[in-house]
Protein backbone atom coordinates (compact mmCIF):
# COMPACT_ATOMS: atom_id res chain seq x y z
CA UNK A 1 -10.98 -16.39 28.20
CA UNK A 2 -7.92 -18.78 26.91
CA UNK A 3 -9.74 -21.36 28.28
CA UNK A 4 -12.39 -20.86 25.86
CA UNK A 5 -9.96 -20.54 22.95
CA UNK A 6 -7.93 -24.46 24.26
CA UNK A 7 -10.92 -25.95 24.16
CA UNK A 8 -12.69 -24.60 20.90
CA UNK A 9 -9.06 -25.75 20.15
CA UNK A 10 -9.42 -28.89 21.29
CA UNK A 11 -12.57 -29.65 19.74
CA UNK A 12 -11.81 -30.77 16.68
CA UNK A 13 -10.06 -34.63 16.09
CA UNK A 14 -7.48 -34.06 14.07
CA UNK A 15 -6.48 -31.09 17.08
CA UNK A 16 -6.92 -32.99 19.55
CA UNK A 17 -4.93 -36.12 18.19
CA UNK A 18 -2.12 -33.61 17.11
CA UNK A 19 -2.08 -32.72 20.43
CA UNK A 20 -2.31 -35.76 22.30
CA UNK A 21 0.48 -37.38 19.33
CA UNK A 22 2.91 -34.10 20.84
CA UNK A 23 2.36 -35.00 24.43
CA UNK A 24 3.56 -38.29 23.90
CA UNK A 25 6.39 -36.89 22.29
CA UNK A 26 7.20 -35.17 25.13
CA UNK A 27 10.58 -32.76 25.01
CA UNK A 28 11.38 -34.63 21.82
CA UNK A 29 8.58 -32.72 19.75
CA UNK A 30 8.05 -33.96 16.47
CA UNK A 31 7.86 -31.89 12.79
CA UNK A 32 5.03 -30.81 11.60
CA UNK A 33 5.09 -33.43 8.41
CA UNK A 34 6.06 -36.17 10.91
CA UNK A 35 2.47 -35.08 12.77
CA UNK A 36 0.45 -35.44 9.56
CA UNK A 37 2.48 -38.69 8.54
CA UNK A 38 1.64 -40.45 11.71
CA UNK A 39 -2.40 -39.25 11.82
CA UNK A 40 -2.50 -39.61 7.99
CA UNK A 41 -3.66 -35.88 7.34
CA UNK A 42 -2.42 -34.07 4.53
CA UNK A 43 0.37 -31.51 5.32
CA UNK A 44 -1.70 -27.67 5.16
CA UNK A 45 -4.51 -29.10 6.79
CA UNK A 46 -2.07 -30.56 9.56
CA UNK A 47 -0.37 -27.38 9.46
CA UNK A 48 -3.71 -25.09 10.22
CA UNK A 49 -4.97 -27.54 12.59
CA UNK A 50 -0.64 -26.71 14.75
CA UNK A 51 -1.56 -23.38 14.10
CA UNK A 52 -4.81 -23.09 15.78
CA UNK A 53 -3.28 -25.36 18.67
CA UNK A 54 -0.24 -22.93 18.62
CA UNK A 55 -2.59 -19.61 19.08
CA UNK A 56 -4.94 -21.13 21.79
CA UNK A 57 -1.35 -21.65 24.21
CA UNK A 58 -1.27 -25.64 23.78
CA UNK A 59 1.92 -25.97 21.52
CA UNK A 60 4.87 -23.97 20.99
CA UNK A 61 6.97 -24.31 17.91
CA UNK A 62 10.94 -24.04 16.69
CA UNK A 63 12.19 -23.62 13.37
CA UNK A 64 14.64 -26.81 12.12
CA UNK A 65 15.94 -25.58 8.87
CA UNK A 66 13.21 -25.72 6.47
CA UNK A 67 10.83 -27.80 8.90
CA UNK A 68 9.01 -26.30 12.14
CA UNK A 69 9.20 -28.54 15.17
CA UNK A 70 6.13 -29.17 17.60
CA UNK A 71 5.51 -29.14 21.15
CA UNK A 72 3.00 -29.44 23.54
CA UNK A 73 3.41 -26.58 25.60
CA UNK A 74 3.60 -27.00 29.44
CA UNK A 75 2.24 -23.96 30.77
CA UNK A 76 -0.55 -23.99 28.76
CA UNK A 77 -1.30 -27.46 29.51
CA UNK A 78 -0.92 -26.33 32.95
CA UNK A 79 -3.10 -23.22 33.00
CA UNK A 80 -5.90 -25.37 31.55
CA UNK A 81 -5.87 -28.46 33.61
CA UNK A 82 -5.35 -25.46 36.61
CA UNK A 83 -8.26 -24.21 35.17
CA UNK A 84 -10.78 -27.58 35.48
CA UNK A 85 -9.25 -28.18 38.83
CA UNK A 86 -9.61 -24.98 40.52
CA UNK A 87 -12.69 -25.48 42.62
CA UNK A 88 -12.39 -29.07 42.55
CA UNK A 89 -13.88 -31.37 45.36
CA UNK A 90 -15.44 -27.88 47.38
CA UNK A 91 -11.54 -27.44 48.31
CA UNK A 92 -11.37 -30.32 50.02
CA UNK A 93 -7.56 -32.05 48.54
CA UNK A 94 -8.51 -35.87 50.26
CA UNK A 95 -11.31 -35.96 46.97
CA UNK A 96 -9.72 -34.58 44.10
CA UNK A 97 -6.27 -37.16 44.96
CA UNK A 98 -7.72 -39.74 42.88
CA UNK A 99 -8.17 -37.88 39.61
CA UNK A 100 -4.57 -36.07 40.56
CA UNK A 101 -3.07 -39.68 40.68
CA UNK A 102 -4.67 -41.16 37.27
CA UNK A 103 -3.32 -38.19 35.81
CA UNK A 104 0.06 -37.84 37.10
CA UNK A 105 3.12 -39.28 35.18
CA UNK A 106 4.28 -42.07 35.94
């Protein structure tokens, strides 16, 4: 289930920071070394930690010369939160608009 394989994804810190560092990034991205300068991880642990993030469907990646650039990627982002919320609030859309709105961008 890729479910299964975000979240095992997800599960470790220095994952889950990358990822939440990339979503902040937004369509900008960022390079892998500019990932493990901001979180202060060396660069091949930084660089297993994309990859695992990159084969579960959260991030996508682009080659910049000699440097790979990072990004969160949407659908997969999308097919997980889709995922959490699909039998949300006994289908009833008045009780899940709360956590809809805290999530939505502003």
């Amino acid at each position: 289930m890729i479910a299964l394989s975000a979240f095992a994804a997800l599960s470790q810190a220095n994952r889950l920071d990358a990822f939440r560092l990339l979503i902040k990034a937004g369509s900008d991205g960022m390079a892998a070394g500019e990932i493990s300068d901001a979180l202060g991880v060396k660069q091949n642990t930084m660089s297993a930690s994309l990859s695992v993030l990159h084969q579960a469907g959260l991030v996508r990646n682009t080659r910049e010369g000699r440097s790979i650039r990072y990004f969160v990627d949407m659908q997969g982002l999308r097919g997980l939160l889709g995922f959490l919320m699909e039998d949300c609030c006994g289908g009833n859309p008045d009780l899940c608009r709360p956590i809809l709105d805290d999530i939505a961008c502003c």
